[in-house]
N, C-alpha and C. Protein backbone atom coordinates (compact mmCIF):
# COMPACT_ATOMS: atom_id res chain seq x y z
N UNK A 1 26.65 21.72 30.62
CA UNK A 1 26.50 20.35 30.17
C UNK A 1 25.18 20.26 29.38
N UNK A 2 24.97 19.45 28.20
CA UNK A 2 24.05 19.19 27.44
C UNK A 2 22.94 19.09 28.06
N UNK A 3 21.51 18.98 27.97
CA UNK A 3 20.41 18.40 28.21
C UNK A 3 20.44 16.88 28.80
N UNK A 4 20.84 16.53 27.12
CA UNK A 4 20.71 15.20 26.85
C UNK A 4 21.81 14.17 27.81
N UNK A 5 22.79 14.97 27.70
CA UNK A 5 24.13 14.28 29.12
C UNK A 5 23.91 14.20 29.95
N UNK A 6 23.13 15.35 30.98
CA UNK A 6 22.25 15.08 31.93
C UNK A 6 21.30 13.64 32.43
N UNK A 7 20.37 14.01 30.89
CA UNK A 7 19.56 13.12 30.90
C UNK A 7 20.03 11.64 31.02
N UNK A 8 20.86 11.47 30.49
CA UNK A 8 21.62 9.76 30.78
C UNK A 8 22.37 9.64 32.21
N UNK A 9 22.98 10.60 32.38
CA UNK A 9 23.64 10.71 33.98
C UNK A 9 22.28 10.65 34.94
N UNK A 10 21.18 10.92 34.88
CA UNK A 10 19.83 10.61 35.52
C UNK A 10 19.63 9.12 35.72
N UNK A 11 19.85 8.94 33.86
CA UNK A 11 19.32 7.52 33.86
C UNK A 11 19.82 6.24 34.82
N UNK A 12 21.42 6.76 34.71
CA UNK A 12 22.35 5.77 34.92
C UNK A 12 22.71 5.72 36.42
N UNK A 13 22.51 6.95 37.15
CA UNK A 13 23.45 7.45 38.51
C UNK A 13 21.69 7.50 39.27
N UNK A 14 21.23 8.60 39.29
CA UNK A 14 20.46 8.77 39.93
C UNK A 14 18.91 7.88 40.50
N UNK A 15 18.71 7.50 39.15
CA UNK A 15 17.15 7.21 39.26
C UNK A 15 17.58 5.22 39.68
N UNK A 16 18.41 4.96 39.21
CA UNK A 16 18.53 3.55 40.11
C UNK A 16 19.07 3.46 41.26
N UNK A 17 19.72 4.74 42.46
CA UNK A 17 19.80 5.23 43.75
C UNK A 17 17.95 5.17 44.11
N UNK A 18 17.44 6.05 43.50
CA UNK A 18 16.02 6.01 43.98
C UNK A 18 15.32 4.54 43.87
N UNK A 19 15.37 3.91 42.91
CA UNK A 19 14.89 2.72 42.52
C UNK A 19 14.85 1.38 43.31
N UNK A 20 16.11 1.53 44.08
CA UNK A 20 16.79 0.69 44.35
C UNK A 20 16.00 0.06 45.62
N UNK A 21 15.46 -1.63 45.43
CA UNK A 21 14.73 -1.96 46.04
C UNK A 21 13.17 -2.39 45.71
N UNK A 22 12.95 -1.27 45.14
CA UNK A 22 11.36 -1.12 44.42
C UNK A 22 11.09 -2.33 44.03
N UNK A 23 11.61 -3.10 43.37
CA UNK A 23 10.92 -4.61 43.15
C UNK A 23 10.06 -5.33 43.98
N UNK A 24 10.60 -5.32 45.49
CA UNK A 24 9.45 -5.76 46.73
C UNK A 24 8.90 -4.71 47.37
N UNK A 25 9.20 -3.77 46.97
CA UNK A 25 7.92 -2.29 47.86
C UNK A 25 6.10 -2.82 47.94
N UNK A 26 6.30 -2.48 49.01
CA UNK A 26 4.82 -2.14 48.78
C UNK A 26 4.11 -0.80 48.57
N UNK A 27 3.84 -0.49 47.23
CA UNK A 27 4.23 0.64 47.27
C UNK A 27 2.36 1.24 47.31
N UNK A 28 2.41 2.33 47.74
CA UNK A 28 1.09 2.90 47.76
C UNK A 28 0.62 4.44 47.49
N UNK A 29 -0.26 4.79 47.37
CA UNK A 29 -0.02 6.30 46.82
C UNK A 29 0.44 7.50 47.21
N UNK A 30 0.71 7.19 48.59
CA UNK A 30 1.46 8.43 49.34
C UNK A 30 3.19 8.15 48.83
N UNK A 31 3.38 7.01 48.51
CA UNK A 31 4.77 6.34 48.47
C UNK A 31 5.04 6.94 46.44
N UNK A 32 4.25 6.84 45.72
CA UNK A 32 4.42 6.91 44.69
C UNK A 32 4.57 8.38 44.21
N UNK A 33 3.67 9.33 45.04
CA UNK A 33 4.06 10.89 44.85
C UNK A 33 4.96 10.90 45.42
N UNK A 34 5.81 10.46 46.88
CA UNK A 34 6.84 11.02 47.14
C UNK A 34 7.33 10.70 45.92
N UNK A 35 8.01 9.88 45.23
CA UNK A 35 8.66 9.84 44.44
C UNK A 35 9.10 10.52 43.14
N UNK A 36 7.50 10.21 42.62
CA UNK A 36 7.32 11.47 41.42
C UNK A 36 8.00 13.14 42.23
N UNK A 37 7.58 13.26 43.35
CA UNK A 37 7.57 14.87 43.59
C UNK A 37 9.41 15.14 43.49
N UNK A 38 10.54 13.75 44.40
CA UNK A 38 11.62 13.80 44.52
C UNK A 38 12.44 13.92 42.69
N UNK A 39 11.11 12.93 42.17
CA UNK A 39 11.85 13.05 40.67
C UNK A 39 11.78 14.63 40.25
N UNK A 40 10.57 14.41 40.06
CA UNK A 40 10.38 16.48 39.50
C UNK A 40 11.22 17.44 39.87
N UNK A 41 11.35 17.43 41.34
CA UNK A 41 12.63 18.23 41.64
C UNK A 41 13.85 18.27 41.11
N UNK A 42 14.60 16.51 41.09
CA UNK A 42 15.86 16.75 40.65
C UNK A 42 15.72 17.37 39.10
N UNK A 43 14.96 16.79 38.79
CA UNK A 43 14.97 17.50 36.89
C UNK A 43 14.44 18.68 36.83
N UNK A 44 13.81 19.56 37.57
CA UNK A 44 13.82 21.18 37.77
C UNK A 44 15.19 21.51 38.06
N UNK A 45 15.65 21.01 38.75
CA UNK A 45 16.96 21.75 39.22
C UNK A 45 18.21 21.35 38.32
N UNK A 46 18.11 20.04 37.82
CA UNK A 46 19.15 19.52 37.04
C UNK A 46 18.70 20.89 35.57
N UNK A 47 17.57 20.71 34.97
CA UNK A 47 17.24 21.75 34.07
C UNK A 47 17.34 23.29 34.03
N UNK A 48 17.71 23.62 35.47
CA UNK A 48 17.81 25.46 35.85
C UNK A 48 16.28 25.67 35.28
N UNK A 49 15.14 25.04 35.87
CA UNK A 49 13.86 25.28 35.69
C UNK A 49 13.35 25.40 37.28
N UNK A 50 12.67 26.54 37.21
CA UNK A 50 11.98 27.50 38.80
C UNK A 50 10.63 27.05 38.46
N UNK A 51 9.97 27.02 39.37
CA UNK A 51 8.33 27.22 39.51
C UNK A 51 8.01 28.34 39.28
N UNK A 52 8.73 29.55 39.10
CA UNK A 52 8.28 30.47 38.59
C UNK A 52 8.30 30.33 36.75
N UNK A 53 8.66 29.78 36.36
CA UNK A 53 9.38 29.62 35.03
C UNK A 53 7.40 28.81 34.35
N UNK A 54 6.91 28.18 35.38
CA UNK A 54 5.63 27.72 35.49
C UNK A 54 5.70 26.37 34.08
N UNK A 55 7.06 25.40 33.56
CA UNK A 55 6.76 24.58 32.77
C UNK A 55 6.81 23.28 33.06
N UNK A 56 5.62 22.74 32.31
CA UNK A 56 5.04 21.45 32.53
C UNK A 56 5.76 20.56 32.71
N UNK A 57 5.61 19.51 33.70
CA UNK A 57 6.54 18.51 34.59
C UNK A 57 6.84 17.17 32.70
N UNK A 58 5.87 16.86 32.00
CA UNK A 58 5.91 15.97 30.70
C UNK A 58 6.96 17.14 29.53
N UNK A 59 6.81 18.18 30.09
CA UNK A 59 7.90 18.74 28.64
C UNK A 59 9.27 18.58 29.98
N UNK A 60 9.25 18.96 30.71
CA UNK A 60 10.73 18.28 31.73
C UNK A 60 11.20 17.32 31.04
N UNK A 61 10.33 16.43 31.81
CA UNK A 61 9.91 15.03 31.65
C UNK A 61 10.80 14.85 29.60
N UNK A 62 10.01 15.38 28.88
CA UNK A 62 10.36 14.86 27.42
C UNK A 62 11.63 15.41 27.15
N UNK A 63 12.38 16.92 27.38
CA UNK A 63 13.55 17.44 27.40
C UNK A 63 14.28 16.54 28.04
N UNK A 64 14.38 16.02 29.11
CA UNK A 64 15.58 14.63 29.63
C UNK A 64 15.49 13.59 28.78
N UNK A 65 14.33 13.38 28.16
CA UNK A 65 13.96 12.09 27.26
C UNK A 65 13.66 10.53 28.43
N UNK A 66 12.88 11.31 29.88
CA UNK A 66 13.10 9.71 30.68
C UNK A 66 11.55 9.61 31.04
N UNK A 67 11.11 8.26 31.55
CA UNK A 67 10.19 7.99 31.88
C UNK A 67 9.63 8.51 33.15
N UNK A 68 8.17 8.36 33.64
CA UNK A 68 7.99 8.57 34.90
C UNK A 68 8.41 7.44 35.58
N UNK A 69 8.70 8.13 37.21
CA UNK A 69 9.54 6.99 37.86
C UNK A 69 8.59 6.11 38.54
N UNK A 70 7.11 6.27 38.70
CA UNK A 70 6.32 5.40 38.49
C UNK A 70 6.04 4.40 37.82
N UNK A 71 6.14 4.40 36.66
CA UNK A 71 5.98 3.67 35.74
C UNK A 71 7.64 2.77 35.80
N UNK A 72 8.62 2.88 36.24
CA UNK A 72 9.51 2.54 35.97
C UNK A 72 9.36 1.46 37.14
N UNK A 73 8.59 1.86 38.46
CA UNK A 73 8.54 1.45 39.60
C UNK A 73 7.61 -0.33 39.32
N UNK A 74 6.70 0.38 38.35
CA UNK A 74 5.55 -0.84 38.19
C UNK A 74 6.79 -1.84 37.21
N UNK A 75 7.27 -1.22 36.62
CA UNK A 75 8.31 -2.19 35.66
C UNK A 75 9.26 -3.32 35.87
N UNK A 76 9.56 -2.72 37.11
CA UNK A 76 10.53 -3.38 38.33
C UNK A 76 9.86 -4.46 39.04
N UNK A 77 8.68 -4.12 39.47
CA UNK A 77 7.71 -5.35 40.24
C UNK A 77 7.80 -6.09 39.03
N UNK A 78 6.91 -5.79 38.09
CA UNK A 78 6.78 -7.03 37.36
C UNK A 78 7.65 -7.67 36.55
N UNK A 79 9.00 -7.33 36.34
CA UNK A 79 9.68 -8.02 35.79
C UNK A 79 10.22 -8.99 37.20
N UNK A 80 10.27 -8.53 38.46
CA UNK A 80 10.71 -9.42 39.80
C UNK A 80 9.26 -10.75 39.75
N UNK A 81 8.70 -10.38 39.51
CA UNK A 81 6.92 -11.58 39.48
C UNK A 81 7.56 -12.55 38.32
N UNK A 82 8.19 -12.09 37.27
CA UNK A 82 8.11 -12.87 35.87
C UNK A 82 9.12 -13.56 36.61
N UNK A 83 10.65 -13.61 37.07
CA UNK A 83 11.53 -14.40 37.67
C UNK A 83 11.39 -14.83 38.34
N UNK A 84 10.31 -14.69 39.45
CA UNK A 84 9.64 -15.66 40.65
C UNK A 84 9.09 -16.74 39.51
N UNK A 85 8.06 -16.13 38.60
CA UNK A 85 7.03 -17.50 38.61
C UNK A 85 7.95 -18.21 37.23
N UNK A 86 9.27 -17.63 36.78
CA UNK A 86 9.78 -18.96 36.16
C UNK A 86 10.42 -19.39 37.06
N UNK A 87 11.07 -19.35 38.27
CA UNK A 87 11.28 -20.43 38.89
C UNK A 87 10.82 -22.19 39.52
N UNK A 88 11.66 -22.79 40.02
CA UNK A 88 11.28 -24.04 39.81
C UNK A 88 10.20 -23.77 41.25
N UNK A 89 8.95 -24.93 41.39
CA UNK A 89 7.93 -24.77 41.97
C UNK A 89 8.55 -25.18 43.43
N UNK A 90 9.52 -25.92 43.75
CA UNK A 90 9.22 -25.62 45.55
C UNK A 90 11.04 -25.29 45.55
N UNK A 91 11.27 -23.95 44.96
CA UNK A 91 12.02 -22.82 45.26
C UNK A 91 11.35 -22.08 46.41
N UNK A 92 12.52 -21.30 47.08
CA UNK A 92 11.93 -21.08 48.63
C UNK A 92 10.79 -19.83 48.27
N UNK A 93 11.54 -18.75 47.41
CA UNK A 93 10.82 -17.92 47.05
C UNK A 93 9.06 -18.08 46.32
N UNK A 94 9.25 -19.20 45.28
CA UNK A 94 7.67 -19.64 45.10
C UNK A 94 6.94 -20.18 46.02
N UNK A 95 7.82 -20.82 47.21
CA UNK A 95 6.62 -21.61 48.07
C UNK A 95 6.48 -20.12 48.71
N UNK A 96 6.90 -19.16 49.18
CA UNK A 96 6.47 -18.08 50.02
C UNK A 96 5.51 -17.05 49.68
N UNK A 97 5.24 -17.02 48.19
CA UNK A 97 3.91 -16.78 47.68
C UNK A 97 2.74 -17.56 48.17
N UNK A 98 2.83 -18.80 47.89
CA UNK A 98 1.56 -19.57 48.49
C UNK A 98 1.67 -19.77 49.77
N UNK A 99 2.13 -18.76 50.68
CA UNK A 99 1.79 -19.12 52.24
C UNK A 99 0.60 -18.68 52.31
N UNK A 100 -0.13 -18.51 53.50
CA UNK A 100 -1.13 -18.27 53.93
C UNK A 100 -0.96 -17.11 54.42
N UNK A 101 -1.54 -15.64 54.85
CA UNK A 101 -1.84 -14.74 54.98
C UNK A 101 -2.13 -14.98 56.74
N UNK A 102 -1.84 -13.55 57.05
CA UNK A 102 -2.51 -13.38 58.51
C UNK A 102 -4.11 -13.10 58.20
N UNK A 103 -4.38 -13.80 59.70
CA UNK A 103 -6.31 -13.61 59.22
C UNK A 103 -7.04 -12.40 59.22
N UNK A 104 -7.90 -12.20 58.78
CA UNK A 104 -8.65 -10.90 58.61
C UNK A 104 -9.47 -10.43 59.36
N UNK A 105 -8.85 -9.10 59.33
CA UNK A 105 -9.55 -8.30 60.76
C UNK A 105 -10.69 -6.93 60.10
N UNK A 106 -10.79 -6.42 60.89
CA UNK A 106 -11.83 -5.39 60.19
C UNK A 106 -11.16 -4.32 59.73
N UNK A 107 -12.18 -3.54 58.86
CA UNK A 107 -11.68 -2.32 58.13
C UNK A 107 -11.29 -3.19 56.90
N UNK A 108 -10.44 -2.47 56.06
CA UNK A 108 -9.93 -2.23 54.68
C UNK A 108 -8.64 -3.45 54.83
N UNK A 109 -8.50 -4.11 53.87
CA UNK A 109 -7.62 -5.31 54.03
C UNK A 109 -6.09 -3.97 53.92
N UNK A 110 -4.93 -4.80 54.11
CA UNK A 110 -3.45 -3.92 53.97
C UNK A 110 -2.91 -4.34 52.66
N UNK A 111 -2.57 -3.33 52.08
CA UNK A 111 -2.35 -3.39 50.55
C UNK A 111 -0.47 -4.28 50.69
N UNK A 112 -1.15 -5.26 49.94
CA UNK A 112 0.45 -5.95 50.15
C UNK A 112 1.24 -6.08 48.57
N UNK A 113 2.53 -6.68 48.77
CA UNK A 113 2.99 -6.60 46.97
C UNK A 113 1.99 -7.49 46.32
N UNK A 114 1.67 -8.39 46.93
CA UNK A 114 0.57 -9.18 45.75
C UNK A 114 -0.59 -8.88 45.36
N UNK A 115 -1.39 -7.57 45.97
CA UNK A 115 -2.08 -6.85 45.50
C UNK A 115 -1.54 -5.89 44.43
N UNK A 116 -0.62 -5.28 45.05
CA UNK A 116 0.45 -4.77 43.98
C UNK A 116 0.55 -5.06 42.58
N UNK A 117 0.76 -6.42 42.64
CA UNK A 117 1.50 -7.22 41.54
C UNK A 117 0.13 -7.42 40.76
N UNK A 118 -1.44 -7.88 41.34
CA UNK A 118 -2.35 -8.33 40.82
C UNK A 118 -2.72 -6.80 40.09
N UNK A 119 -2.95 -5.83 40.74
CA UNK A 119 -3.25 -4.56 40.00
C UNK A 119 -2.17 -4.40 39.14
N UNK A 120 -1.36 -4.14 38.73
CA UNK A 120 -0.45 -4.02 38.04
C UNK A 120 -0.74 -4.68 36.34
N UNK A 121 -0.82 -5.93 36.90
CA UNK A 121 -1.02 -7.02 35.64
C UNK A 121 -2.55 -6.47 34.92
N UNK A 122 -3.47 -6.05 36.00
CA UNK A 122 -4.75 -6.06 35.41
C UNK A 122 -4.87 -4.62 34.47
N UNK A 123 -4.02 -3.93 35.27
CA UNK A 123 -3.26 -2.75 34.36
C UNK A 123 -3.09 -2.42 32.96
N UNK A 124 -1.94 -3.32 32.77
CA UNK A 124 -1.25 -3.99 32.11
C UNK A 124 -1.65 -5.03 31.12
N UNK A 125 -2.80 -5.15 31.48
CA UNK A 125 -3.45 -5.98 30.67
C UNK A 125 -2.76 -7.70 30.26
N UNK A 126 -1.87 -8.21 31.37
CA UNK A 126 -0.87 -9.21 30.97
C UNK A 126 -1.51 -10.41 31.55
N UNK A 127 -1.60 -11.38 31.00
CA UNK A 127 -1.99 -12.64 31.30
C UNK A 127 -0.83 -13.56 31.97
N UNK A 128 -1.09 -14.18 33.16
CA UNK A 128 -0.18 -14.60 34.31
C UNK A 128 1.31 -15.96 33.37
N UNK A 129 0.05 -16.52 32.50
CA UNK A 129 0.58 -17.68 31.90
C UNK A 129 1.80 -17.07 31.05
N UNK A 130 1.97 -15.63 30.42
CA UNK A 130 2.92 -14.90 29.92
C UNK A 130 4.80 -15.10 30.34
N UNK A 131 4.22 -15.42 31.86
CA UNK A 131 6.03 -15.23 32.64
C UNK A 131 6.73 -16.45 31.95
N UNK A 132 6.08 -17.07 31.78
CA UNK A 132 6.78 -18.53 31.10
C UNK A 132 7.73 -18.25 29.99
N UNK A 133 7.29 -18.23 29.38
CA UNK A 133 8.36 -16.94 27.74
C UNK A 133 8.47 -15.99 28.26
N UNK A 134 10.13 -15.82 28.46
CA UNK A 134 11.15 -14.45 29.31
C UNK A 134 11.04 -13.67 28.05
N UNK A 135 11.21 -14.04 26.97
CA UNK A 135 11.25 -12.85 25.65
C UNK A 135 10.07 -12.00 25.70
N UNK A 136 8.74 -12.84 25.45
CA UNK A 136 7.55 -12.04 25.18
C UNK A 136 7.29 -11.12 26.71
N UNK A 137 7.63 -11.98 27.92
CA UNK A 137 7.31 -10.97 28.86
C UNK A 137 8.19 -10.21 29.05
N UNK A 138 9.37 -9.83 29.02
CA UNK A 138 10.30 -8.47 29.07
C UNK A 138 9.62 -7.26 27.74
N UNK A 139 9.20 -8.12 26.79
CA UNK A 139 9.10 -7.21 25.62
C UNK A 139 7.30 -6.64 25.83
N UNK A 140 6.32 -7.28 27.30
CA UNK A 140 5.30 -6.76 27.43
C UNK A 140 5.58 -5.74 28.92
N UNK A 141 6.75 -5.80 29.34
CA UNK A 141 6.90 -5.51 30.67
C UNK A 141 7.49 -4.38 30.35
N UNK A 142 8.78 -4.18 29.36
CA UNK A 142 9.66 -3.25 29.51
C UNK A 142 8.93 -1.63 28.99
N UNK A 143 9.28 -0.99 29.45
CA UNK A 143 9.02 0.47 29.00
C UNK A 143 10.42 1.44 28.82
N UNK A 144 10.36 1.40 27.59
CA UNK A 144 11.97 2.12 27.21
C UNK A 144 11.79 3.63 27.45
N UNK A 145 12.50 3.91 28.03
CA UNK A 145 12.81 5.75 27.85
C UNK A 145 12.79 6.12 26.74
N UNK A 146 11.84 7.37 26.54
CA UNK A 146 11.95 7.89 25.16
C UNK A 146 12.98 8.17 24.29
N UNK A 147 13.62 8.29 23.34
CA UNK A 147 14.73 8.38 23.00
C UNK A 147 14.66 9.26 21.62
């Protein structure tokens, strides 16, 4: 089978099995290599590429023609943030953003999606007032697979 046939059977079958959900993850960095590491694999093996063969995970990566599944992961949150905050304001889902938090205890606060979501944007460089226009924010949110 082609490369490239592969590469869409990834797109289409596999990587939204993995995906699936990611919009409310909380996702964190032990959570984000598993992923990358589960991606790398299938496309070593989908490619008949060994670790002995010793080639770079971005020429993989560019031979399928797909994104990292990280990046696909952050794509997913924030396009789920842009459909929260166009919703109408005492939708159940917007009032459950502005709840109140459990109170704070010691050590390191717990990384939640709205930390998530706030790093992401600051990332991203996207200004909050953006979600309002679905055009301009899909077209600052989306990240197309190389093609």
């Amino acid at each position: 089978m082609p490369i490239k046939t592969k590469g869409k059977a990834y797109n289409t079958a596999v990587r939204p099995a993995l995906l699936y959900g990611s919009k409310c993850w909380t996702v964190k960095k032990a959570h984000k290599q598993m992923a990358h590491v589960n991606e790398m694999k299938m496309l070593h093996w989908a490619g008949g590429v060994t670790k002995m063969n010793r080639v770079r995970n971005e020429y993989i990566r560019g031979s399928f023609k797909v994104t990292s599944i990280t990046d696909k992961m952050t794509e997913n949150r924030l396009r789920c943030y842009g459909h929260i905050m166009r919703r109408d304001e005492d939708d159940v889902v917007k009032v459950a953003l502005g709840l109140p938090e459990q109170k704070k205890g010691r050590g390191r606060p717990p990384s939640t999606w709205w930390s998530n979501i706030e790093r992401d944007l600051k990332k991203a460089q996207l200004p909050k007032l953006t979600t309002q226009d679905r055009s301009a924010w899909r077209r600052r949110v989306r990240r197309p697979d190389p093609r």
